[in-house]
PDB file of N, CA and C in Angstrom:
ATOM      1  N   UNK A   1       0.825  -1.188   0.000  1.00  0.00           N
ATOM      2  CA  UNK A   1       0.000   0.000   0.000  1.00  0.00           C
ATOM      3  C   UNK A   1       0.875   1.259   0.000  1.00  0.00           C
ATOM      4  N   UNK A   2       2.261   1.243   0.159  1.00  0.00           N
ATOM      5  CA  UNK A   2       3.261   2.325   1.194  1.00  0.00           C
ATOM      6  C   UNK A   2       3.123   2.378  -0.845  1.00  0.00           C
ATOM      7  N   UNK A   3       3.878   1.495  -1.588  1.00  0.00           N
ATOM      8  CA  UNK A   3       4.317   1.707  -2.841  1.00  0.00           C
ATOM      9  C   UNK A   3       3.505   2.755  -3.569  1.00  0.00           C
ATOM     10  N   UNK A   4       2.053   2.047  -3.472  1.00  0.00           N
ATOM     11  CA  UNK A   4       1.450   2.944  -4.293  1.00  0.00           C
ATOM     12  C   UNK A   4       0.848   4.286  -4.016  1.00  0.00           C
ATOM     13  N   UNK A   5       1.061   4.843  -2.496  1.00  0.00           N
ATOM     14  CA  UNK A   5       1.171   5.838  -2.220  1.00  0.00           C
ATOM     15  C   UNK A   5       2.152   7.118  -2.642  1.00  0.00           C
ATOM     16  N   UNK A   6       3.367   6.008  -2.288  1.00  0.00           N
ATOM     17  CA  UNK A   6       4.364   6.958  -2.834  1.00  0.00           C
ATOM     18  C   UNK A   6       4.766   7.326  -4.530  1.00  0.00           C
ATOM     19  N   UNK A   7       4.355   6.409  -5.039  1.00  0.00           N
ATOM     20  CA  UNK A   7       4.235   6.250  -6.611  1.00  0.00           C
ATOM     21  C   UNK A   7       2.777   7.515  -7.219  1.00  0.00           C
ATOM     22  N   UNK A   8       1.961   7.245  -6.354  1.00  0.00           N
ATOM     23  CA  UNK A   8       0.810   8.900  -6.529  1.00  0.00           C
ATOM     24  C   UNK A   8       1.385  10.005  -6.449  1.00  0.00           C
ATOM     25  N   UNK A   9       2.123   9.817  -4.794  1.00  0.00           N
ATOM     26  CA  UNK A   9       2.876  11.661  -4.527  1.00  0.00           C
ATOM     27  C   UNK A   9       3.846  11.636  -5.564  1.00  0.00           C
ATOM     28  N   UNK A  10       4.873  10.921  -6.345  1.00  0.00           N
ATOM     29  CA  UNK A  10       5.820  11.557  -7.021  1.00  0.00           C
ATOM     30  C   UNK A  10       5.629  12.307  -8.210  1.00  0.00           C
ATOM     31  N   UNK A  11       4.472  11.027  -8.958  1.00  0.00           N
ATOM     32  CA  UNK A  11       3.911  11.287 -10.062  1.00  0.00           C
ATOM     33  C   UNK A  11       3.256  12.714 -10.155  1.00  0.00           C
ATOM     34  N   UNK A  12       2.226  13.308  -8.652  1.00  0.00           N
ATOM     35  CA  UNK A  12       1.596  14.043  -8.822  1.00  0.00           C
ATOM     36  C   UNK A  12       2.314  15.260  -8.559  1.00  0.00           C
ATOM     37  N   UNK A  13       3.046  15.302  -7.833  1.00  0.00           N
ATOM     38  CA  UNK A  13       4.877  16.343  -7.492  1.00  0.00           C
ATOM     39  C   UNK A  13       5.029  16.871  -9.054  1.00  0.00           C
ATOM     40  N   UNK A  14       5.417  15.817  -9.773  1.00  0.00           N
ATOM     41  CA  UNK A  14       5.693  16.263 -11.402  1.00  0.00           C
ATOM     42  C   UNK A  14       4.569  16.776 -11.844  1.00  0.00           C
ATOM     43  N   UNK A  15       3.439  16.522 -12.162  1.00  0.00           N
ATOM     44  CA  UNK A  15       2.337  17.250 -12.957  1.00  0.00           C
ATOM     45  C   UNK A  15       2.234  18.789 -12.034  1.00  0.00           C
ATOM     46  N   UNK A  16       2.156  18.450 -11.059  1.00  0.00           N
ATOM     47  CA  UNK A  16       1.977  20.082 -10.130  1.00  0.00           C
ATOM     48  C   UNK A  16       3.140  20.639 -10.722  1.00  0.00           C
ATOM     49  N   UNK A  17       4.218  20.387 -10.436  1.00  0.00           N
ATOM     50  CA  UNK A  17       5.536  21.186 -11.168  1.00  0.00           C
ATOM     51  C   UNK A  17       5.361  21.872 -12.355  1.00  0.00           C
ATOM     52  N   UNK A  18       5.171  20.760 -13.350  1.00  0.00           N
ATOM     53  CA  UNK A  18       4.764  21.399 -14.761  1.00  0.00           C
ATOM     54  C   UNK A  18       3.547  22.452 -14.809  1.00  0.00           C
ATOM     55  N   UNK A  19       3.016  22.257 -14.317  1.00  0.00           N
ATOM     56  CA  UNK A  19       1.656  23.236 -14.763  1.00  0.00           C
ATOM     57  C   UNK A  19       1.957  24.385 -13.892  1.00  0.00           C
ATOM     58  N   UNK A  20       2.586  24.316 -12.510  1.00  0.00           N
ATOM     59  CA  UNK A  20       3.156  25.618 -12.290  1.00  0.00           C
ATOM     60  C   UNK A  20       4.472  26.302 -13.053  1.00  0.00           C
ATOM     61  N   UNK A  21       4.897  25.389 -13.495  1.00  0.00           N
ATOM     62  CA  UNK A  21       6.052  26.462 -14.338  1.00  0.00           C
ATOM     63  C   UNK A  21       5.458  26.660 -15.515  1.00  0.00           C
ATOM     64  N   UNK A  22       4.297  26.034 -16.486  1.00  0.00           N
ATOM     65  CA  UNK A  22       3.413  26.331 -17.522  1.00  0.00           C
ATOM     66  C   UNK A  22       3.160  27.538 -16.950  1.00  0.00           C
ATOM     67  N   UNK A  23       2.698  28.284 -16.504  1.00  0.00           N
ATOM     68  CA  UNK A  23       1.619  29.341 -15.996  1.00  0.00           C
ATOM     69  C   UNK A  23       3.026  30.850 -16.351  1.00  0.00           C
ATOM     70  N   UNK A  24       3.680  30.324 -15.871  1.00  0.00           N
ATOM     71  CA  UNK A  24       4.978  31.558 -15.882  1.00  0.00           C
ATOM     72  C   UNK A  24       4.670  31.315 -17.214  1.00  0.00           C
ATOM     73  N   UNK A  25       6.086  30.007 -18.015  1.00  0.00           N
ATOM     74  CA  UNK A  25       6.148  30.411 -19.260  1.00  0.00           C
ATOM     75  C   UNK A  25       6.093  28.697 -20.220  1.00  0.00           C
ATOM     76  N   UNK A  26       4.937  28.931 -20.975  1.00  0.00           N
ATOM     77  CA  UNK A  26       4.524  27.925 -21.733  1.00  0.00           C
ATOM     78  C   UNK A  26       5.510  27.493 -22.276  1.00  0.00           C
ATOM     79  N   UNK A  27       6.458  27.803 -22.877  1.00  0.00           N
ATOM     80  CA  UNK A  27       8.021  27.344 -23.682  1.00  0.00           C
ATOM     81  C   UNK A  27       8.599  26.517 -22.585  1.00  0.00           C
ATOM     82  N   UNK A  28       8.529  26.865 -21.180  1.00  0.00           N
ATOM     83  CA  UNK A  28       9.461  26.208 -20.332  1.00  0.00           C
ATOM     84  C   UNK A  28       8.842  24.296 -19.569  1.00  0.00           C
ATOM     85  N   UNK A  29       7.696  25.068 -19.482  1.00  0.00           N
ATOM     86  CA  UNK A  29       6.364  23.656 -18.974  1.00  0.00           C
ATOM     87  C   UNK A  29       6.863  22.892 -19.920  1.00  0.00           C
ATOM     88  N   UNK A  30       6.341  23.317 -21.634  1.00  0.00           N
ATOM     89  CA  UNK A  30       6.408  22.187 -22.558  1.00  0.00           C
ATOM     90  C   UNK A  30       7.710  21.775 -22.627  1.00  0.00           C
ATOM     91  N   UNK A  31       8.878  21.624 -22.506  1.00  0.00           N
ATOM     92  CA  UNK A  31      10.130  21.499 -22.347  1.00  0.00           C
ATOM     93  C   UNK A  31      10.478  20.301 -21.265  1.00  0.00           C
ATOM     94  N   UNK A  32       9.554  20.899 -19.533  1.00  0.00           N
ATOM     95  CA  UNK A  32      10.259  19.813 -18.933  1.00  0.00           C
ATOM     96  C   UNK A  32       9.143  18.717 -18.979  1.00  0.00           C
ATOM     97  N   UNK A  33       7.671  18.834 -19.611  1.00  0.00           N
ATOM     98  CA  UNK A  33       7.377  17.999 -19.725  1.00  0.00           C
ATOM     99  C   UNK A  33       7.894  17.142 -20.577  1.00  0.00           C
ATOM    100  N   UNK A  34       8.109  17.177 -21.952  1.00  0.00           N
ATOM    101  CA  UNK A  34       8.666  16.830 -23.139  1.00  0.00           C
ATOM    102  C   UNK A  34      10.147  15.809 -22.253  1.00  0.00           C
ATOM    103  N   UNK A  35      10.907  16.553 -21.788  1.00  0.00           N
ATOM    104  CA  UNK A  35      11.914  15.562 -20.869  1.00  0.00           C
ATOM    105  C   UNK A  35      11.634  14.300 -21.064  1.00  0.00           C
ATOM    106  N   UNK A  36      12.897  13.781 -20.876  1.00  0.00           N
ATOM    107  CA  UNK A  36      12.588  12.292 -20.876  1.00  0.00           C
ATOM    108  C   UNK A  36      12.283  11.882 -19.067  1.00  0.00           C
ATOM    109  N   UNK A  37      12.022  12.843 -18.256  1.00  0.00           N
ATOM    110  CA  UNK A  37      11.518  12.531 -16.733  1.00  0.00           C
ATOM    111  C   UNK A  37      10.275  11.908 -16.751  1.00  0.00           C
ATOM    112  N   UNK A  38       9.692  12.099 -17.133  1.00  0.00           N
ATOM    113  CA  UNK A  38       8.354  11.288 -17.494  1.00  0.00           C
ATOM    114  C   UNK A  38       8.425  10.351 -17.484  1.00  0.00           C
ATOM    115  N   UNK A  39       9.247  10.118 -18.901  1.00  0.00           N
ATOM    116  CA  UNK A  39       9.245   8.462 -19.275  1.00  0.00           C
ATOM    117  C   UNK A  39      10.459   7.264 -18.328  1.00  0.00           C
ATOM    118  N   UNK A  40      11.160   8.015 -17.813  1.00  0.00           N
ATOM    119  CA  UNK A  40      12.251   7.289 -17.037  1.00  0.00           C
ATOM    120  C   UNK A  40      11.400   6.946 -15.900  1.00  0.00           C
ATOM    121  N   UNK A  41      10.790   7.813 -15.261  1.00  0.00           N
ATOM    122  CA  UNK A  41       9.739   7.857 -13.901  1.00  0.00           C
ATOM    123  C   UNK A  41       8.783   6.417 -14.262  1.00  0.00           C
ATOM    124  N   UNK A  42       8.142   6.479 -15.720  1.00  0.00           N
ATOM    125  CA  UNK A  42       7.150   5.616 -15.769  1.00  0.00           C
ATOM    126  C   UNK A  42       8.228   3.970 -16.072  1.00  0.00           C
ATOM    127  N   UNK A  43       8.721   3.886 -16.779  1.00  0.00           N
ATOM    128  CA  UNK A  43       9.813   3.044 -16.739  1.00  0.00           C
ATOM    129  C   UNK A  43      10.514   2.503 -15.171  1.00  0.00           C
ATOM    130  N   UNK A  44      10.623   3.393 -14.674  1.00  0.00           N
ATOM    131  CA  UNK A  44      11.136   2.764 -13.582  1.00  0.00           C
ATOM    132  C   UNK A  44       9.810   1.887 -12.491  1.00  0.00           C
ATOM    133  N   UNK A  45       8.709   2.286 -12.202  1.00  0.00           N
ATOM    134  CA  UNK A  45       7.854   2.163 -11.838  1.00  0.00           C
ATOM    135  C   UNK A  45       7.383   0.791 -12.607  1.00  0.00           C
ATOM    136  N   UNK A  46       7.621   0.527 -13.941  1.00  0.00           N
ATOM    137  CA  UNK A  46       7.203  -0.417 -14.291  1.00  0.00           C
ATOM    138  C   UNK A  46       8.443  -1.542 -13.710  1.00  0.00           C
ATOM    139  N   UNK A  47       9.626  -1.413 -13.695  1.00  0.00           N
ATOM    140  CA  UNK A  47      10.728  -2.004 -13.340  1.00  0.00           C
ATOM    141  C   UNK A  47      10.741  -2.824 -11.795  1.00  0.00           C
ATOM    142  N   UNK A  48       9.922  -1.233 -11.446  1.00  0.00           N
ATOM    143  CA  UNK A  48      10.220  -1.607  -9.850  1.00  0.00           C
ATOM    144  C   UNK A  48       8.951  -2.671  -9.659  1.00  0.00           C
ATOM    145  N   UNK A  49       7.518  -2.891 -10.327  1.00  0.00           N
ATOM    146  CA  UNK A  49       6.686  -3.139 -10.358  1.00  0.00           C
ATOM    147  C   UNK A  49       6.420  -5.036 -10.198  1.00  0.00           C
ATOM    148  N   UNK A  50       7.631  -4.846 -11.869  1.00  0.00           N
ATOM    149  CA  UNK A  50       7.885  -6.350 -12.362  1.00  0.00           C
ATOM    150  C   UNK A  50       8.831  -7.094 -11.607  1.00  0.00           C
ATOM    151  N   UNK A  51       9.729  -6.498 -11.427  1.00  0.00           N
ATOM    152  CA  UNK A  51      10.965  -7.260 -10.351  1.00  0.00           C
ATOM    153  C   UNK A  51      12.064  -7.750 -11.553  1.00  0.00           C
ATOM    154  N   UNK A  52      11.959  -6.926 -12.758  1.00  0.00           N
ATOM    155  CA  UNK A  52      12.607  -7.364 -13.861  1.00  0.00           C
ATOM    156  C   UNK A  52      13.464  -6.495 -14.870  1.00  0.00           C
TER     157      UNK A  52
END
């Protein structure tokens, strides 16, 4: 239960991030969303998930 708690707050840490730095400046949001943080985050989560 601890996992998928903490797997909500990180995920949701990043979307809050982005959309507050969207609000300043749209060039910068789309940027760190675009990042490969996303996809490493979701990747790892699947990693940590499978045991593989």
């Amino acid at each position: 239960m601890l996992r998928y708690i903490v797997k909500i707050l990180v995920s949701s840490v990043i979307i809050v991030l982005v959309s507050e730095v969207s609000k300043k400046s749209g060039y910068i949001g789309g940027l760190i969303a675009s990042l490969p943080l996303t996809s490493m985050l979701a990747l790892f989560w699947l990693c940590n998930d499978t045991n593989s």
